[in-house]
PDB file of N, CA and C in Angstrom:
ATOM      1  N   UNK A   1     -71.418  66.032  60.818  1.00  0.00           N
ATOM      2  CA  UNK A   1     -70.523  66.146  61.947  1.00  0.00           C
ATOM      3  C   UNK A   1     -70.136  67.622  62.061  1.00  0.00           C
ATOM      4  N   UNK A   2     -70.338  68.433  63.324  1.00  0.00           N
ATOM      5  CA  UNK A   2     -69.799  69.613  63.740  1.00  0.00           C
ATOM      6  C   UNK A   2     -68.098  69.280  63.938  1.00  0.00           C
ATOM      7  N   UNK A   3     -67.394  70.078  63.455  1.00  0.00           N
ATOM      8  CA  UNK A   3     -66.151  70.630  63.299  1.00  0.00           C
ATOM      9  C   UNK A   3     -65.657  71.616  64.075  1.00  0.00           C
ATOM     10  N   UNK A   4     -64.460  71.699  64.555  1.00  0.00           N
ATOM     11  CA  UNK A   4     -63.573  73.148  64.963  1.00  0.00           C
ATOM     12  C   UNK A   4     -62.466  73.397  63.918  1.00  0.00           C
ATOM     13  N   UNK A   5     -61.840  74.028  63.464  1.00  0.00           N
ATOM     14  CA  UNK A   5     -60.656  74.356  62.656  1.00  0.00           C
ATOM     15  C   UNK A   5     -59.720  75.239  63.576  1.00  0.00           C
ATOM     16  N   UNK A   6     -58.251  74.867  63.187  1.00  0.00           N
ATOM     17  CA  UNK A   6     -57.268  75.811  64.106  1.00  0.00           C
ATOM     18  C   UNK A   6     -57.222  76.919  63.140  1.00  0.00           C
ATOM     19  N   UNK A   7     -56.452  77.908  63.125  1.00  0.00           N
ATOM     20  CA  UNK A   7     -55.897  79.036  62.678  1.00  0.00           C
ATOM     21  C   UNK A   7     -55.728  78.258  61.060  1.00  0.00           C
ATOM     22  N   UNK A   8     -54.823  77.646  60.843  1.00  0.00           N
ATOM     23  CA  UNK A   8     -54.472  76.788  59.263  1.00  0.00           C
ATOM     24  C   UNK A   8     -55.843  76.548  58.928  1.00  0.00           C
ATOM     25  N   UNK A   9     -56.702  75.955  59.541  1.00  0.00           N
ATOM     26  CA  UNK A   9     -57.957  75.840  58.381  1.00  0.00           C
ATOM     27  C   UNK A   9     -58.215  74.499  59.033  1.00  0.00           C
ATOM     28  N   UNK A  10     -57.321  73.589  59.497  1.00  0.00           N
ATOM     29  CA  UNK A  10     -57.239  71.882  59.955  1.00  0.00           C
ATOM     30  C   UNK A  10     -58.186  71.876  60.750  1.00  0.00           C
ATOM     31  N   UNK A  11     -58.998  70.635  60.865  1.00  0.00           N
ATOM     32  CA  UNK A  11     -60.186  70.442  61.786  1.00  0.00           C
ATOM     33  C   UNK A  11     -59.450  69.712  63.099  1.00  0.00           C
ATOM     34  N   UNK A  12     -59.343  69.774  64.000  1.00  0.00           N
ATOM     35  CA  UNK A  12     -59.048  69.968  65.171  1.00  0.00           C
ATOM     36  C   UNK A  12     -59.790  69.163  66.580  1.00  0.00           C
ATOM     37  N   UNK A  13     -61.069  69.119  66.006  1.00  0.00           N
ATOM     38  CA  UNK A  13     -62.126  68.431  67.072  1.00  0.00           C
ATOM     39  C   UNK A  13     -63.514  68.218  66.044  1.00  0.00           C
ATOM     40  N   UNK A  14     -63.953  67.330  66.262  1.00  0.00           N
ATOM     41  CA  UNK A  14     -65.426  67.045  66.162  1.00  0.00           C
ATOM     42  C   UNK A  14     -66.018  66.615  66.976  1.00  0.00           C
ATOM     43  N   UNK A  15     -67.247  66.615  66.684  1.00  0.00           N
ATOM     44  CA  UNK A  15     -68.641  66.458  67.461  1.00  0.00           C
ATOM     45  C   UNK A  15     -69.806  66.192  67.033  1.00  0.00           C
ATOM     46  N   UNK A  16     -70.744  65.456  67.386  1.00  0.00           N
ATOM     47  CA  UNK A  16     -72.355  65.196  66.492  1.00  0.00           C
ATOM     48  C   UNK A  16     -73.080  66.290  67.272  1.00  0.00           C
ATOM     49  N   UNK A  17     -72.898  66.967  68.349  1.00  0.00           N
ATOM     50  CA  UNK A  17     -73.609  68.343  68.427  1.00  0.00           C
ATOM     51  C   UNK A  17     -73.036  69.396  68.757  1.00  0.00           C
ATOM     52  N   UNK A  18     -73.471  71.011  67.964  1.00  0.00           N
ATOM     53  CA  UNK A  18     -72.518  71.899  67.965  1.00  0.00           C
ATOM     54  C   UNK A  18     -72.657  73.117  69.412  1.00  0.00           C
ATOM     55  N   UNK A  19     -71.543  73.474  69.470  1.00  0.00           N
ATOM     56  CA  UNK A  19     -71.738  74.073  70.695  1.00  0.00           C
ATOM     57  C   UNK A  19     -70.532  75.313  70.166  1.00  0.00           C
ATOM     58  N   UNK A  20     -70.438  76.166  70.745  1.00  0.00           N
ATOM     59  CA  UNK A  20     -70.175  77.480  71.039  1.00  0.00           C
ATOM     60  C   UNK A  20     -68.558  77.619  70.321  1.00  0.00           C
ATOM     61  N   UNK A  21     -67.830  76.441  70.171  1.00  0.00           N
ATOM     62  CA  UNK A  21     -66.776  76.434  69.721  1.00  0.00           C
ATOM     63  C   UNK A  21     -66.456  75.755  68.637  1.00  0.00           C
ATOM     64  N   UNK A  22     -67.338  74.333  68.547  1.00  0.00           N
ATOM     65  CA  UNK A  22     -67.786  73.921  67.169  1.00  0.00           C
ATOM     66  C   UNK A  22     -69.128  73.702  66.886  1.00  0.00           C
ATOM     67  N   UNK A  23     -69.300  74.873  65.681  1.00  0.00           N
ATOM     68  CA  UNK A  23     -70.183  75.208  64.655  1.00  0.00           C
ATOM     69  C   UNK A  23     -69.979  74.948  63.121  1.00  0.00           C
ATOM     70  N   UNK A  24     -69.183  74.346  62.736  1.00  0.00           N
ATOM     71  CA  UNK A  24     -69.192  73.861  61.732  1.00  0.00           C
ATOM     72  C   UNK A  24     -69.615  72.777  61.351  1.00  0.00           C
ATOM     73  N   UNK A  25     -70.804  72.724  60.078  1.00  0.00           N
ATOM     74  CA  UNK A  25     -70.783  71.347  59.865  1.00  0.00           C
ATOM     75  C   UNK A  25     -69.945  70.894  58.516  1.00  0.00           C
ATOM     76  N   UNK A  26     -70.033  69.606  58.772  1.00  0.00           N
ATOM     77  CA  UNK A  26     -69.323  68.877  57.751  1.00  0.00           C
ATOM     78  C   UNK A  26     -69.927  67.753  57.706  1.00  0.00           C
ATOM     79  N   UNK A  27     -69.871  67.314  55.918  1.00  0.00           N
ATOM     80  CA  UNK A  27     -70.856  65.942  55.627  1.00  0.00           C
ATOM     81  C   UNK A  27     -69.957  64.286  56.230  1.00  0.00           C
ATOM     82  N   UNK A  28     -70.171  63.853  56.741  1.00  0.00           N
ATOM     83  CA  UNK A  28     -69.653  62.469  57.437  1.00  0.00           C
ATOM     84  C   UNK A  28     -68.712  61.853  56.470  1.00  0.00           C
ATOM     85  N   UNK A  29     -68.778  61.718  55.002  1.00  0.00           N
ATOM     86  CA  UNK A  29     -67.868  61.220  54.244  1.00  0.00           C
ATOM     87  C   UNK A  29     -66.601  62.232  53.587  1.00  0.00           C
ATOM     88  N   UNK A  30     -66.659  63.148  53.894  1.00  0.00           N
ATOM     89  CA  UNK A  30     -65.569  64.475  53.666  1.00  0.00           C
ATOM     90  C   UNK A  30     -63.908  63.946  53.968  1.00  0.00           C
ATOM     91  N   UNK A  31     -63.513  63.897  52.532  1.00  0.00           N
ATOM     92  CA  UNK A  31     -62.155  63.381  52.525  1.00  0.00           C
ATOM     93  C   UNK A  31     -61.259  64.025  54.169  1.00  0.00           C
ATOM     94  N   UNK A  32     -61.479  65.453  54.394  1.00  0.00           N
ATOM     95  CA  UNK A  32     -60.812  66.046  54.982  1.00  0.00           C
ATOM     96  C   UNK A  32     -61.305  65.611  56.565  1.00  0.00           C
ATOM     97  N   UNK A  33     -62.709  65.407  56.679  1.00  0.00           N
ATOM     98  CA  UNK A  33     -62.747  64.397  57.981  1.00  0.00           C
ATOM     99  C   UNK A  33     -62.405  63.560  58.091  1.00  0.00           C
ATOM    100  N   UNK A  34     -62.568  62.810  56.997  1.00  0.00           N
ATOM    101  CA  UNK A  34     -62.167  61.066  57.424  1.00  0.00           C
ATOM    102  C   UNK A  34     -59.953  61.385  57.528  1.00  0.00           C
ATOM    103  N   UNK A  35     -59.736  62.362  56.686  1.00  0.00           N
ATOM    104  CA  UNK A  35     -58.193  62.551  57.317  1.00  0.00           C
ATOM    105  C   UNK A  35     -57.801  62.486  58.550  1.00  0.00           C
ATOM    106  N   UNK A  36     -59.236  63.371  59.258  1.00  0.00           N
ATOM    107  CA  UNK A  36     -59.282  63.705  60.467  1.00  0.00           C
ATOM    108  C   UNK A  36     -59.002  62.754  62.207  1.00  0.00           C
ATOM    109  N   UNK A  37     -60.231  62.057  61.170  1.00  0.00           N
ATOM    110  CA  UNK A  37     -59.892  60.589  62.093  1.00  0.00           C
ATOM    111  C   UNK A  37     -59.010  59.377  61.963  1.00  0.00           C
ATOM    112  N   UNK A  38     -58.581  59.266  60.689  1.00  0.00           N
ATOM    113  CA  UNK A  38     -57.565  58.472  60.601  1.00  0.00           C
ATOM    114  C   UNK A  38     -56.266  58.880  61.446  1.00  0.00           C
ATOM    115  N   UNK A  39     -56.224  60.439  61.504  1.00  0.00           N
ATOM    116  CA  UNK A  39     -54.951  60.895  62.589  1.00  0.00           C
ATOM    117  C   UNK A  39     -55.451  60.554  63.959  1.00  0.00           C
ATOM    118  N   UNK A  40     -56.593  60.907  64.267  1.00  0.00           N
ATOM    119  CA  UNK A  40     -56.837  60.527  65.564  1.00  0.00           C
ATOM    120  C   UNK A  40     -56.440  59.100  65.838  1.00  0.00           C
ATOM    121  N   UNK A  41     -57.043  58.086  65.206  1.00  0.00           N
ATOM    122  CA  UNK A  41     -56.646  56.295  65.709  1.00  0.00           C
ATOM    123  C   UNK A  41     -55.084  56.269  65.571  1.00  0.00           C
ATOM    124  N   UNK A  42     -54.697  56.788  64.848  1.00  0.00           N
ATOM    125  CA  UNK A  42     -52.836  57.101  64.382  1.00  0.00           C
ATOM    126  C   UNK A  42     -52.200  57.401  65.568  1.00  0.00           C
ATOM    127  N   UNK A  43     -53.003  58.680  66.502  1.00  0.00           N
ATOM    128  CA  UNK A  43     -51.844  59.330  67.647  1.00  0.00           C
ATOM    129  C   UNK A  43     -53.156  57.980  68.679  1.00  0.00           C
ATOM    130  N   UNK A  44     -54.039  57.698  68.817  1.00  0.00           N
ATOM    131  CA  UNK A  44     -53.883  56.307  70.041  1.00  0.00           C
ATOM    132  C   UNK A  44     -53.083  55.368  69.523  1.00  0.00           C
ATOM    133  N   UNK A  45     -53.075  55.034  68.658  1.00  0.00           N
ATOM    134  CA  UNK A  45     -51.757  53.852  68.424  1.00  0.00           C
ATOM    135  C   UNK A  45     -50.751  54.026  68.901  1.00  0.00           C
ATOM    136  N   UNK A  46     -49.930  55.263  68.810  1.00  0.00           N
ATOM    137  CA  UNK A  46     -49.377  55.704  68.832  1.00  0.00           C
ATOM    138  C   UNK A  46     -48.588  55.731  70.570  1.00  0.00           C
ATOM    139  N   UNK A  47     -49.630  56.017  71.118  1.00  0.00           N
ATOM    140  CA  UNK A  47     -49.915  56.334  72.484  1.00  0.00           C
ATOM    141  C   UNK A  47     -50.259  55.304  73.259  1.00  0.00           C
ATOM    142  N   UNK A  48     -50.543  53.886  72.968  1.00  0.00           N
ATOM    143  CA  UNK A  48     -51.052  52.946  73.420  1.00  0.00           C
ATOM    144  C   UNK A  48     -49.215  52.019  73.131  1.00  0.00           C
ATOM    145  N   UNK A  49     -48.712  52.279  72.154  1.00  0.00           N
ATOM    146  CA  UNK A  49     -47.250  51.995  71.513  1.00  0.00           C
ATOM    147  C   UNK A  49     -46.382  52.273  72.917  1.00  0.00           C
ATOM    148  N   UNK A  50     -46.181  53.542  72.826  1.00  0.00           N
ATOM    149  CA  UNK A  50     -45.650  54.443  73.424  1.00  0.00           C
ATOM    150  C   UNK A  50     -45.408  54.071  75.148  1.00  0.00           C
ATOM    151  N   UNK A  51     -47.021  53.624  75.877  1.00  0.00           N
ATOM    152  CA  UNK A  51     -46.944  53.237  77.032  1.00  0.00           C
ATOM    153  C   UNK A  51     -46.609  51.629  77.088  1.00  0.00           C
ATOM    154  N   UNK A  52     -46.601  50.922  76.102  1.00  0.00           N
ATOM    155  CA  UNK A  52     -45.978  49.856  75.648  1.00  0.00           C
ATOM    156  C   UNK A  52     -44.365  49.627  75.793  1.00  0.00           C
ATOM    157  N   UNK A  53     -44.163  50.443  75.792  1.00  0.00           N
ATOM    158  CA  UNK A  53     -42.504  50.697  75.381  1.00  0.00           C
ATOM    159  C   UNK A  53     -41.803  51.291  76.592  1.00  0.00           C
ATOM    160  N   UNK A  54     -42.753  51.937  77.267  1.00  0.00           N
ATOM    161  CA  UNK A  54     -42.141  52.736  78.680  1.00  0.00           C
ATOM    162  C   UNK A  54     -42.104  51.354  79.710  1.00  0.00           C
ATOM    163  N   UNK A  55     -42.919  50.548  79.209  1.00  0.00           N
ATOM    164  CA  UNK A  55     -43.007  49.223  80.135  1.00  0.00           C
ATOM    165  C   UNK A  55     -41.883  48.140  80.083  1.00  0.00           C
ATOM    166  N   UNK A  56     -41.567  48.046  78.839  1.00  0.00           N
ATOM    167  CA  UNK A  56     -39.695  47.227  78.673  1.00  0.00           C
ATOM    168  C   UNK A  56     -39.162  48.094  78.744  1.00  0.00           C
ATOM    169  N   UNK A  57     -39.298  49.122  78.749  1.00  0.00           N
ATOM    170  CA  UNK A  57     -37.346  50.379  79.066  1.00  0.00           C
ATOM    171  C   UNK A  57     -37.520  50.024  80.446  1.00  0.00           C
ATOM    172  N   UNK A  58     -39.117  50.024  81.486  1.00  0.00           N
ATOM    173  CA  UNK A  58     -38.557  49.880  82.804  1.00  0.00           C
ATOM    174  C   UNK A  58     -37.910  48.399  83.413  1.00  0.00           C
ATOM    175  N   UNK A  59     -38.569  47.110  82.425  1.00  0.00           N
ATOM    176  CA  UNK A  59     -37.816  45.797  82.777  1.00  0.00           C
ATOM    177  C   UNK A  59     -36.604  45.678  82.628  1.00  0.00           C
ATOM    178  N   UNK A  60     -36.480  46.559  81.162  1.00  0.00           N
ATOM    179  CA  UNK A  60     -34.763  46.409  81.255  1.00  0.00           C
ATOM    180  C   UNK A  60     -33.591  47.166  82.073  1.00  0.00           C
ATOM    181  N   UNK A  61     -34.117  48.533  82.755  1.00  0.00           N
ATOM    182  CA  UNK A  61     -33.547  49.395  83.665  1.00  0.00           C
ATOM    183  C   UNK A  61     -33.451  47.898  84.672  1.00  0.00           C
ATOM    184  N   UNK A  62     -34.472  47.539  85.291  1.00  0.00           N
ATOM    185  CA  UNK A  62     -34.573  46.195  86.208  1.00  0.00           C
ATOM    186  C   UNK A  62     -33.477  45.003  86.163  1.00  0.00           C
ATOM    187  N   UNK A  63     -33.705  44.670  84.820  1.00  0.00           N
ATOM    188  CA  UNK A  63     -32.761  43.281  84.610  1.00  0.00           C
ATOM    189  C   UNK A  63     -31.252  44.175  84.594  1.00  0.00           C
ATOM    190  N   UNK A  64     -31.247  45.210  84.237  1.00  0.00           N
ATOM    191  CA  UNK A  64     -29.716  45.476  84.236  1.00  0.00           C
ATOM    192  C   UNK A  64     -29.604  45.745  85.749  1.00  0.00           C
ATOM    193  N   UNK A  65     -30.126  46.350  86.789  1.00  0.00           N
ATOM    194  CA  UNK A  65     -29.108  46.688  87.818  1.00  0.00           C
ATOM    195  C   UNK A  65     -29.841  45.595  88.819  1.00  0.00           C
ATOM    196  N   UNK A  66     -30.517  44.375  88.348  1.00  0.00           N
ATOM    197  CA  UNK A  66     -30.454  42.996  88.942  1.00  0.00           C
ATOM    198  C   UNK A  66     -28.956  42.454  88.882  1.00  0.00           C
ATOM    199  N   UNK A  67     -28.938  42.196  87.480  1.00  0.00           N
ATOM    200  CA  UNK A  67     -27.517  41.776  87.192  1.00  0.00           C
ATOM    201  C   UNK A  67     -26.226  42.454  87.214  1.00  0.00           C
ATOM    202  N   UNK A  68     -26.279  43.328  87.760  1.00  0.00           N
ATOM    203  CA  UNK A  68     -25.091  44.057  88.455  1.00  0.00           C
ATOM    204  C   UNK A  68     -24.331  45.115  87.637  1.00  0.00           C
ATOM    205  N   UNK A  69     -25.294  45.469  86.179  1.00  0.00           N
ATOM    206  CA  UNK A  69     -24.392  45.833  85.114  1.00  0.00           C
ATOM    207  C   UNK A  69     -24.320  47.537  85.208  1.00  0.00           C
ATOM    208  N   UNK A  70     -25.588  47.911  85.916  1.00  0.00           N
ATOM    209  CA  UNK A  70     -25.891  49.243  86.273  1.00  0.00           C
ATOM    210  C   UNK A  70     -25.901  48.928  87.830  1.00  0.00           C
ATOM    211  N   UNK A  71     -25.896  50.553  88.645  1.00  0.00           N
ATOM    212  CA  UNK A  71     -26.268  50.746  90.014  1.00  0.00           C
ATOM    213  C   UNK A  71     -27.635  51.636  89.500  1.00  0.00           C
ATOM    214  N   UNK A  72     -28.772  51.483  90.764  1.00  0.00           N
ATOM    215  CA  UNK A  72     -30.009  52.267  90.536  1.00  0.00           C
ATOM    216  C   UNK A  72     -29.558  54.103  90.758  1.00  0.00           C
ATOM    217  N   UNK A  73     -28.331  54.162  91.720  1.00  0.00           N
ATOM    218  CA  UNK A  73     -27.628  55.539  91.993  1.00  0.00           C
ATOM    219  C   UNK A  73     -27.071  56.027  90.585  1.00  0.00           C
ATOM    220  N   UNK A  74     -26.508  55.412  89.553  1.00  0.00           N
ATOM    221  CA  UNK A  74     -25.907  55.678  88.513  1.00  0.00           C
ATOM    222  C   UNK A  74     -27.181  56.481  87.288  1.00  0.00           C
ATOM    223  N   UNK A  75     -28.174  55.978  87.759  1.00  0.00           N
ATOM    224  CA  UNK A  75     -29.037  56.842  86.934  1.00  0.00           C
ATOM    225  C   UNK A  75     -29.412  58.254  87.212  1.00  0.00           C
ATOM    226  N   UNK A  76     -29.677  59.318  86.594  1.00  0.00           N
ATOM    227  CA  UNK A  76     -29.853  60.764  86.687  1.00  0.00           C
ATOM    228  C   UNK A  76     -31.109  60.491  88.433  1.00  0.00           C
ATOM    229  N   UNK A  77     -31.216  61.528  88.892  1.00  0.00           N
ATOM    230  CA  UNK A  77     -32.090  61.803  89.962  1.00  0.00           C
ATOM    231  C   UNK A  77     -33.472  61.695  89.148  1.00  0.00           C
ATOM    232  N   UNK A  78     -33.514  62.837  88.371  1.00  0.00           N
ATOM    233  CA  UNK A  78     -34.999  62.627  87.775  1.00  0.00           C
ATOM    234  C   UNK A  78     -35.457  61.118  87.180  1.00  0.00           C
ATOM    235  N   UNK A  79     -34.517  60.230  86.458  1.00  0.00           N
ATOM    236  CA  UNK A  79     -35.093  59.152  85.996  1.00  0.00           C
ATOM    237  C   UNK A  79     -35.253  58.525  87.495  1.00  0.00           C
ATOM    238  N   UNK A  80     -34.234  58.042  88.467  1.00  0.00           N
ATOM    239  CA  UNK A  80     -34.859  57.478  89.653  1.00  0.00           C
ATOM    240  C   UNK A  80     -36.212  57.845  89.953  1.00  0.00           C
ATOM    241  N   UNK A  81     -36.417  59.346  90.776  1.00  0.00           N
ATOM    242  CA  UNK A  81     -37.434  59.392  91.154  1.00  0.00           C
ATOM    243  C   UNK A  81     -38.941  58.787  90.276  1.00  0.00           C
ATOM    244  N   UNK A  82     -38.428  58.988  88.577  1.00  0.00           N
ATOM    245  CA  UNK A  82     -39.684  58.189  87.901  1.00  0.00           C
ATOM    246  C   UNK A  82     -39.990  56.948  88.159  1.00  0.00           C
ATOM    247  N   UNK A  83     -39.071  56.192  87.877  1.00  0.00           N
ATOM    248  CA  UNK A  83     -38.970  54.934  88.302  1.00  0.00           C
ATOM    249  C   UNK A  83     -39.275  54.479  89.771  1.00  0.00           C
ATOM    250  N   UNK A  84     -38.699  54.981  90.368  1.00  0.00           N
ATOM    251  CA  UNK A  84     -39.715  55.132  91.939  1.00  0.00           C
ATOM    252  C   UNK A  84     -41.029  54.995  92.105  1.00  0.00           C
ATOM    253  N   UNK A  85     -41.506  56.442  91.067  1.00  0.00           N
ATOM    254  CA  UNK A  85     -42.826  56.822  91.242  1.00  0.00           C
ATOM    255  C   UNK A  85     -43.626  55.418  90.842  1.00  0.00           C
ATOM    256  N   UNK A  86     -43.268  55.372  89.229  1.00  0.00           N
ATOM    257  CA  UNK A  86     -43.935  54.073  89.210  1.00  0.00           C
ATOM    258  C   UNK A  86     -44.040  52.797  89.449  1.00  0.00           C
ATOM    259  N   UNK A  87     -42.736  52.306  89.837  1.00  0.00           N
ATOM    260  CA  UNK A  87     -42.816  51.438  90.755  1.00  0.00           C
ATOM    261  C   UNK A  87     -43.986  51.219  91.742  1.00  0.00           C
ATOM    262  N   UNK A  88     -44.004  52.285  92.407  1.00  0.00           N
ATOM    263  CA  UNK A  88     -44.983  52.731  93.749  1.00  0.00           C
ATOM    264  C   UNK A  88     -46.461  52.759  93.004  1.00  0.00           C
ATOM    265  N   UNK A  89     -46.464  53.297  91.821  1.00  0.00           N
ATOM    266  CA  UNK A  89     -48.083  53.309  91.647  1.00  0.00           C
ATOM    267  C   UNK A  89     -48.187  51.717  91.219  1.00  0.00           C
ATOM    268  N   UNK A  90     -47.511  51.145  90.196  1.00  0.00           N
ATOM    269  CA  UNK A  90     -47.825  49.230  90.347  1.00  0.00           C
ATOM    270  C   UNK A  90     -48.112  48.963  91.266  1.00  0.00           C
ATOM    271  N   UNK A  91     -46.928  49.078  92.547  1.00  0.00           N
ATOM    272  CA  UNK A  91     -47.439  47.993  93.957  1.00  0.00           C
ATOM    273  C   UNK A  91     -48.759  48.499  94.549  1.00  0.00           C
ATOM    274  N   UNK A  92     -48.835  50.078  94.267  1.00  0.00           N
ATOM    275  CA  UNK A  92     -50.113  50.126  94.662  1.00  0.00           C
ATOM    276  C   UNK A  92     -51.814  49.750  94.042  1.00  0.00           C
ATOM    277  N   UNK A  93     -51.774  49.624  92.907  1.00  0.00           N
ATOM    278  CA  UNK A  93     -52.477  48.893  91.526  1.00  0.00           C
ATOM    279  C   UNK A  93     -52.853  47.658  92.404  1.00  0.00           C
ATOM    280  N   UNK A  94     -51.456  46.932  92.372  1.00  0.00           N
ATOM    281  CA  UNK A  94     -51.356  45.560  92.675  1.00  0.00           C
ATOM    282  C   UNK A  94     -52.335  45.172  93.931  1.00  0.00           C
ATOM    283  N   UNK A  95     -51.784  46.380  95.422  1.00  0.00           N
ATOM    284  CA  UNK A  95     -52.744  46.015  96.251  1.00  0.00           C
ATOM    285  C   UNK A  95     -54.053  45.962  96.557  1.00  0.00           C
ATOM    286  N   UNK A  96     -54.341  47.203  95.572  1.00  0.00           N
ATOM    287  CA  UNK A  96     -55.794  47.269  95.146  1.00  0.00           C
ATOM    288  C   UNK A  96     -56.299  45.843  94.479  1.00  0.00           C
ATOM    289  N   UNK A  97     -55.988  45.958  93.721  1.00  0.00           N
ATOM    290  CA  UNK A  97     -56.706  44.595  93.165  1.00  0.00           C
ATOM    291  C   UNK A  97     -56.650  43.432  94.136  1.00  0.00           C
ATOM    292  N   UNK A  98     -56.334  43.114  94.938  1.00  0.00           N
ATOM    293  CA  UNK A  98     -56.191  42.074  95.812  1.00  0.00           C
ATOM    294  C   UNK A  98     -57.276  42.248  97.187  1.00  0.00           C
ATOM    295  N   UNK A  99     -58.376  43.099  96.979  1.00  0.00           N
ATOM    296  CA  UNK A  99     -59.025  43.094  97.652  1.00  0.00           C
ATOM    297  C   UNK A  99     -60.035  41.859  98.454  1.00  0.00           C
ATOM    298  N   UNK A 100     -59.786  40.615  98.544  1.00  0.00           N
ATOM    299  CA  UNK A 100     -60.612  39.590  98.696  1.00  0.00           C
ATOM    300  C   UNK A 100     -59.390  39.374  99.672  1.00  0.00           C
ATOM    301  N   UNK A 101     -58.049  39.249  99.713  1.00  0.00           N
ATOM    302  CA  UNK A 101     -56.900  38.401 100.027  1.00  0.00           C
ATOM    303  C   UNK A 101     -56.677  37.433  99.588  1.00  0.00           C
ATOM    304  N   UNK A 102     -55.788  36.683  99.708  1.00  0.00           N
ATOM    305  CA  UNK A 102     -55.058  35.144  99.869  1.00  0.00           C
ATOM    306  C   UNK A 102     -55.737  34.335 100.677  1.00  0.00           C
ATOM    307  N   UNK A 103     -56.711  34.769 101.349  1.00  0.00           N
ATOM    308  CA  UNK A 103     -57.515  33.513 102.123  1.00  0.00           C
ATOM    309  C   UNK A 103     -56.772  33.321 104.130  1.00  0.00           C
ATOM    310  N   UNK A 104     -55.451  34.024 104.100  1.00  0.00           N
ATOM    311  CA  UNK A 104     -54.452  33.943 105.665  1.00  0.00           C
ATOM    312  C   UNK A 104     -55.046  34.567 106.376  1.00  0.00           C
ATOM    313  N   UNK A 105     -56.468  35.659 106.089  1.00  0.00           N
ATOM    314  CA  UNK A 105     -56.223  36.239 107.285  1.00  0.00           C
ATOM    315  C   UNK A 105     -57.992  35.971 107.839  1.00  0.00           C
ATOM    316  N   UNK A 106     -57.861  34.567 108.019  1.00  0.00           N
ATOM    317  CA  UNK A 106     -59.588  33.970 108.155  1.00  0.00           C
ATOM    318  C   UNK A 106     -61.024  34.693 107.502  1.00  0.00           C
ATOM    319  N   UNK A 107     -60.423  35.179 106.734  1.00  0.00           N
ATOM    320  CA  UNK A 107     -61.632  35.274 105.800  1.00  0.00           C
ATOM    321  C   UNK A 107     -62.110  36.937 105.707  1.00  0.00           C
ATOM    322  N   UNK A 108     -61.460  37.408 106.842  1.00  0.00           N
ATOM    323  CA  UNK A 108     -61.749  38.821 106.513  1.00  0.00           C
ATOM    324  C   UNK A 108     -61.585  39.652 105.554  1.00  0.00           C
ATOM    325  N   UNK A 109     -62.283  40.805 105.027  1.00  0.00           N
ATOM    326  CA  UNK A 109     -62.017  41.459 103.918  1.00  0.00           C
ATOM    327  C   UNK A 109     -60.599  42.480 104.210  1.00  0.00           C
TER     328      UNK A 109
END
């Protein structure tokens, strides 16, 4: 496996072919690669967690100013507009995928 190292010495990127920025090789069972990749699956977990979690902070922003306990105005501007935003990219997700319809509008696409 071709390697990059940062400044510290840490491998940084790999690759099975080397190119202009990684030229290093390294043997496939190398304690310090396999470190390598164990961090990598670590930060997608991580990151797969992460967008996991942004998904109940937004149900519960929801269920609270359903139930009257928050106003959507009471939150900072910047969190609204996020929440906005994504709001808006779901419904738009949503309409995408619904490309066939419900069948109401005689069959047209």
């Amino acid at each position: 496996m071709f390697v990059r190292r940062d400044e510290a010495g840490r491998i940084v990127s790999a690759s099975l072919e080397a190119d202009g920025a990684i030229s290093e090789w390294v043997e496939d069972g190398e304690p310090e690669l396999l470190a390598f990749g164990q961090g990598e699956a670590s930060d997608a977990t991580l990151t797969a967690s992460d967008l996991r979690l942004v998904r109940v902070l937004e149900d519960i922003v929801d269920l609270l100013i359903e139930r009257d306990v928050i106003r959507f105005t009471d939150l900072p501007e910047q969190a609204q507009a996020k929440l906005m935003e994504r709001k808006s990219l779901r419904a738009s997700m949503r309409s995408g995928l619904n490309l066939l319809g419900n069948g109401d509008d005689g069959g047209l696409i």
